[in-house]
C-alpha atoms as a PDB file:
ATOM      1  CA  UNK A   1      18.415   5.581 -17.596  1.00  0.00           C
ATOM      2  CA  UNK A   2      16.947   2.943 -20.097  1.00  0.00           C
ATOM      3  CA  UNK A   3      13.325   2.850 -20.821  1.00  0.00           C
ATOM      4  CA  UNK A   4      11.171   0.330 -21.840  1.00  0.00           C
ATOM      5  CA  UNK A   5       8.128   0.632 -24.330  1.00  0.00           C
ATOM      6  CA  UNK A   6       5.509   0.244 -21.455  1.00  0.00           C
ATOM      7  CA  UNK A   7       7.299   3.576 -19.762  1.00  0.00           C
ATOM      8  CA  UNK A   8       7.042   5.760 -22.729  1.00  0.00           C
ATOM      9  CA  UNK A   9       3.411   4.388 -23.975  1.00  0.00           C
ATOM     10  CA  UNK A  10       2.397   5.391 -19.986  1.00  0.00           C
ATOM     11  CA  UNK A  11       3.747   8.867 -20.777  1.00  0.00           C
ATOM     12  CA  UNK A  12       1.940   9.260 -24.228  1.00  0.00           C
ATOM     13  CA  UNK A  13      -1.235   7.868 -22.924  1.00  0.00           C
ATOM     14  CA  UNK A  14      -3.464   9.782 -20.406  1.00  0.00           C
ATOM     15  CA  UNK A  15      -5.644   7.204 -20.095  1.00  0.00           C
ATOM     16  CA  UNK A  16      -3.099   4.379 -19.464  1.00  0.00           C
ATOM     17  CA  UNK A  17      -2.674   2.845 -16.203  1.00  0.00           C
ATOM     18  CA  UNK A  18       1.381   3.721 -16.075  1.00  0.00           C
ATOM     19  CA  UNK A  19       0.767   7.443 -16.801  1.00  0.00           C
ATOM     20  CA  UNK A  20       1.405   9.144 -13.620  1.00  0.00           C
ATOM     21  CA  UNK A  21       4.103   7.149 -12.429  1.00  0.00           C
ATOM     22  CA  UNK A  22       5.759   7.457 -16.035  1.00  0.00           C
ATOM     23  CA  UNK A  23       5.781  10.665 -16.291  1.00  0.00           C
ATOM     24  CA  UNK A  24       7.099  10.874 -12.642  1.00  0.00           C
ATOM     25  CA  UNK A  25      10.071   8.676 -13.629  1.00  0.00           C
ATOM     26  CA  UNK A  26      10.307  11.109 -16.539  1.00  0.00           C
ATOM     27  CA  UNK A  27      10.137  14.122 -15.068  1.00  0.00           C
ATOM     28  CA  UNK A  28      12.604  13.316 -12.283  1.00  0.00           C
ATOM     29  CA  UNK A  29      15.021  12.191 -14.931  1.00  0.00           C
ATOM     30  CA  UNK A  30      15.108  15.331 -16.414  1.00  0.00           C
ATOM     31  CA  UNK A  31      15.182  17.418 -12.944  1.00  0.00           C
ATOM     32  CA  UNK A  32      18.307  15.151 -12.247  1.00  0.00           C
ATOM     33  CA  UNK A  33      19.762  15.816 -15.383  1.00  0.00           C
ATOM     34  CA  UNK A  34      19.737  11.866 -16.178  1.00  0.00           C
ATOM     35  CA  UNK A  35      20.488  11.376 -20.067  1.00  0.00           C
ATOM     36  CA  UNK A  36      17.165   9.136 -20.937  1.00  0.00           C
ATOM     37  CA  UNK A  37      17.642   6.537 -23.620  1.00  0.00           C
ATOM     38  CA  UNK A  38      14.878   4.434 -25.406  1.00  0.00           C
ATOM     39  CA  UNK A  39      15.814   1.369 -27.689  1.00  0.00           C
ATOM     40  CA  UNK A  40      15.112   1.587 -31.209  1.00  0.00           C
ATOM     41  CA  UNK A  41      13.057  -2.050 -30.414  1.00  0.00           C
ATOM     42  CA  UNK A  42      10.890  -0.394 -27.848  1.00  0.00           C
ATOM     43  CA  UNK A  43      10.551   2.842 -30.027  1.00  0.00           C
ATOM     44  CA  UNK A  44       8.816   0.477 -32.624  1.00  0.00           C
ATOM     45  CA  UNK A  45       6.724  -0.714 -29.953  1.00  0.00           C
ATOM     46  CA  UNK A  46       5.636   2.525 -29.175  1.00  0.00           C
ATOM     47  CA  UNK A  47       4.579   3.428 -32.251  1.00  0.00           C
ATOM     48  CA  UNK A  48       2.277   0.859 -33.344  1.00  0.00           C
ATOM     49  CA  UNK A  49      -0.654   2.626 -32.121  1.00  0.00           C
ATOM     50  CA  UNK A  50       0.354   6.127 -33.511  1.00  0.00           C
ATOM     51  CA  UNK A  51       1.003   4.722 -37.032  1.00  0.00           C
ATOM     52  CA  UNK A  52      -2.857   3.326 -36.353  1.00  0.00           C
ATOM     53  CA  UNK A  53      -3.837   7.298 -35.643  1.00  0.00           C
ATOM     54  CA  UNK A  54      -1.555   8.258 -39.219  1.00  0.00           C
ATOM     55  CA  UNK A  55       1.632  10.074 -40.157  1.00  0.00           C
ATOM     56  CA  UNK A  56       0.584  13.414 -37.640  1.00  0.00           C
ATOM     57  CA  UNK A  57       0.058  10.985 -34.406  1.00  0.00           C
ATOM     58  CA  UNK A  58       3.910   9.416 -35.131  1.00  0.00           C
ATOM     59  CA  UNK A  59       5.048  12.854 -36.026  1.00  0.00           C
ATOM     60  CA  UNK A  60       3.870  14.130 -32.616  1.00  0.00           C
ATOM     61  CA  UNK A  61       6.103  11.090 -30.817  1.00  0.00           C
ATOM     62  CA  UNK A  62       9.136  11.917 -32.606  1.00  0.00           C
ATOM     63  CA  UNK A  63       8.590  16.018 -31.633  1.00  0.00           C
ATOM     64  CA  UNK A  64       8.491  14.352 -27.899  1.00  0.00           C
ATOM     65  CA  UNK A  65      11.401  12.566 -27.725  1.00  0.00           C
ATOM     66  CA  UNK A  66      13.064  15.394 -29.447  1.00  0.00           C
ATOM     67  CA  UNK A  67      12.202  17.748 -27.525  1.00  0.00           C
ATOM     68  CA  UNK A  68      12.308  16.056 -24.002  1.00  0.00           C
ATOM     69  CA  UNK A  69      15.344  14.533 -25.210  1.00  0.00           C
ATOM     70  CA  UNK A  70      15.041  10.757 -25.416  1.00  0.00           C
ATOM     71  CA  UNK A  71      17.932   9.731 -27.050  1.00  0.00           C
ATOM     72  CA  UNK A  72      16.905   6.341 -29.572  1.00  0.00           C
ATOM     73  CA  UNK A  73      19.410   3.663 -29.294  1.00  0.00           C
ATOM     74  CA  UNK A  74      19.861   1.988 -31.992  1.00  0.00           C
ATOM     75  CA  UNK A  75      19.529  -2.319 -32.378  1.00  0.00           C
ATOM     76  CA  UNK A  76      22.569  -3.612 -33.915  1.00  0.00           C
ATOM     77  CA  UNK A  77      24.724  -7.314 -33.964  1.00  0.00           C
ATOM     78  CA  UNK A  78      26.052  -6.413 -30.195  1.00  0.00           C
ATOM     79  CA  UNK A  79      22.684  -6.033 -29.105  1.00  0.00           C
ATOM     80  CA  UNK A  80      20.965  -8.316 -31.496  1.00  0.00           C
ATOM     81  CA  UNK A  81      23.489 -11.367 -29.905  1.00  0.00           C
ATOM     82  CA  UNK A  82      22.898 -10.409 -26.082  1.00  0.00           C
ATOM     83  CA  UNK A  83      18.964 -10.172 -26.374  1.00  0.00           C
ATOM     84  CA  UNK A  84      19.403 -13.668 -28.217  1.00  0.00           C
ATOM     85  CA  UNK A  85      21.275 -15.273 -24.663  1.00  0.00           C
ATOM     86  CA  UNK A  86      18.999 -13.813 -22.328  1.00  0.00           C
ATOM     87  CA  UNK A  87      16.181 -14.944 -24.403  1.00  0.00           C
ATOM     88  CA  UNK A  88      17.575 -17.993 -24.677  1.00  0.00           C
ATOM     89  CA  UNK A  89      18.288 -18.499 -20.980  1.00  0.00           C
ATOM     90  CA  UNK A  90      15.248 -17.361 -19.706  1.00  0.00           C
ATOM     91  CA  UNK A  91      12.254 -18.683 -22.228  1.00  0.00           C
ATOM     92  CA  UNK A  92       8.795 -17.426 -21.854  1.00  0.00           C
ATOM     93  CA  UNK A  93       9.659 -15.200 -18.718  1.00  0.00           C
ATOM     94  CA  UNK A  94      11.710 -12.293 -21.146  1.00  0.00           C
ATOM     95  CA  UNK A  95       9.675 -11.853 -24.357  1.00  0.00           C
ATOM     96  CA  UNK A  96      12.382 -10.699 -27.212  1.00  0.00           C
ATOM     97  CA  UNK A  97      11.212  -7.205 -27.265  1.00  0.00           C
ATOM     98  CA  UNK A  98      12.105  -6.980 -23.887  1.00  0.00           C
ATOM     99  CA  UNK A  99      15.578  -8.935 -24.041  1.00  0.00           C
ATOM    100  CA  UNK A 100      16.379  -6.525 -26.813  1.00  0.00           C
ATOM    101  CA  UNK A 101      15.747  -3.685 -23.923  1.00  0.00           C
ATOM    102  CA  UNK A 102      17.679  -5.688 -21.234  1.00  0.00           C
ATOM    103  CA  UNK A 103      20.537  -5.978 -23.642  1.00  0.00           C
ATOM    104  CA  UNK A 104      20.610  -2.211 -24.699  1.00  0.00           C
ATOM    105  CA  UNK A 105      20.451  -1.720 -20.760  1.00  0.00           C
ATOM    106  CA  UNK A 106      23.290  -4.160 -20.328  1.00  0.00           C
ATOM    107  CA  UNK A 107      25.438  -2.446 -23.632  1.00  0.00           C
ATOM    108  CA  UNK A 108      25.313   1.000 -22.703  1.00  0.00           C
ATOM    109  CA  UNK A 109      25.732  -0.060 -18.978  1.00  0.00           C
ATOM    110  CA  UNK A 110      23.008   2.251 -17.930  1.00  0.00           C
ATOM    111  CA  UNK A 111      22.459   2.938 -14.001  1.00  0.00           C
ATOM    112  CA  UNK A 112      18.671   2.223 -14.597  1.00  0.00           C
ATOM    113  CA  UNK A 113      16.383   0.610 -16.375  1.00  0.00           C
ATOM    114  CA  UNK A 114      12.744   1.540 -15.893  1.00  0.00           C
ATOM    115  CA  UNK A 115       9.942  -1.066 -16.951  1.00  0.00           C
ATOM    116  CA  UNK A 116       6.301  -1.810 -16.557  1.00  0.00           C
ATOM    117  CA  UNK A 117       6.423  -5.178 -17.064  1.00  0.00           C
ATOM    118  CA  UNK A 118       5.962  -7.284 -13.710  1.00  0.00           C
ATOM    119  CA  UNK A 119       6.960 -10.749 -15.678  1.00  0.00           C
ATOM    120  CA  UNK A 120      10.663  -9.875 -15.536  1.00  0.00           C
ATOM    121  CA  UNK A 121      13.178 -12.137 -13.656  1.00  0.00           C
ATOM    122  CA  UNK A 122      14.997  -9.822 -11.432  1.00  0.00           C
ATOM    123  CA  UNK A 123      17.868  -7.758 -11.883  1.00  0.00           C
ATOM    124  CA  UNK A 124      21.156 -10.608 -10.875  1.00  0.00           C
ATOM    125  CA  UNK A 125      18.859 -13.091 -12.662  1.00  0.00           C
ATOM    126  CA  UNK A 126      18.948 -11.056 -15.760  1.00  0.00           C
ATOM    127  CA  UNK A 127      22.755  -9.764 -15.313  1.00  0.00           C
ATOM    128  CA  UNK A 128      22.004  -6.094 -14.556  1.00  0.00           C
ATOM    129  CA  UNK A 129      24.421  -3.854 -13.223  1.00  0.00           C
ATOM    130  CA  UNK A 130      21.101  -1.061 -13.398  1.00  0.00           C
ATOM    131  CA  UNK A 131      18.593  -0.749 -11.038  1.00  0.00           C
ATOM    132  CA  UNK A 132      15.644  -2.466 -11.746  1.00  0.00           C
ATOM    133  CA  UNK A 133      12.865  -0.036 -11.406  1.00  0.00           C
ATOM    134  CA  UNK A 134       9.141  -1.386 -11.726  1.00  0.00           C
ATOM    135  CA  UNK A 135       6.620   1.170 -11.766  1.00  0.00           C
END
């Protein structure tokens, strides 16, 4: 299962509007014994507004996916290139960050990708073999 940004800021956030269903993508993950991956793009994404909090707030993140485990997947050329096609075949409907998550999803040919984001094209539009899961 691949993650996007908006899945694991519902999860950090209590008072986002993705929480519960997050963490009930998250939790169910883990009950199935589903190896959860975030990309290293989304991770950054994530931690914008813990870096605004200080060193403690991203320290508590990184204890998190540690110890839930989120496994960080890291951006490199193979990724770098894909996220550049989809981006470049779909315009202003797949922001980069999210092409680089696509991509990773596509890569690592994960089962599912989990998002928040409702501006998507679909899953054949996008060339998923994953589920498309929209909480």
């Amino acid at each position: 299962m691949v993650i996007d940004a908006g899945v694991m800021i519902g999860v950090l956030d209590a008072a986002d509007a993705h929480h519960e269903t997050a963490r009930s993508a998250l939790a169910g993950a883990v009950e199935r014994g589903d190896q959860v991956l975030l990309p290293a793009s989304a991770l950054a994404e994530c931690l914008v507004g813990p870096a605004r909090s200080g060193d403690d707030a991203v320290e508590l993140v990184r204890t998190f996916l540690t110890r839930f485990p989120i496994a960080v997947v890291p951006l490199d050329a193979a990724v770098a290139e894909a996220a550049a096609r989809l981006r470049a075949s779909h315009g202003a409907r797949l922001r980069l960050p999210d092409a680089l998550v696509v991509a990773t999803a596509q890569l690592v040919d994960a089962d599912v990708l989990v998002t928040t984001d409702r501006q998507w094209p679909g899953r054949s539009a996008l060339g998923l073999r994953a589920e498309l899961v929209l909480l």
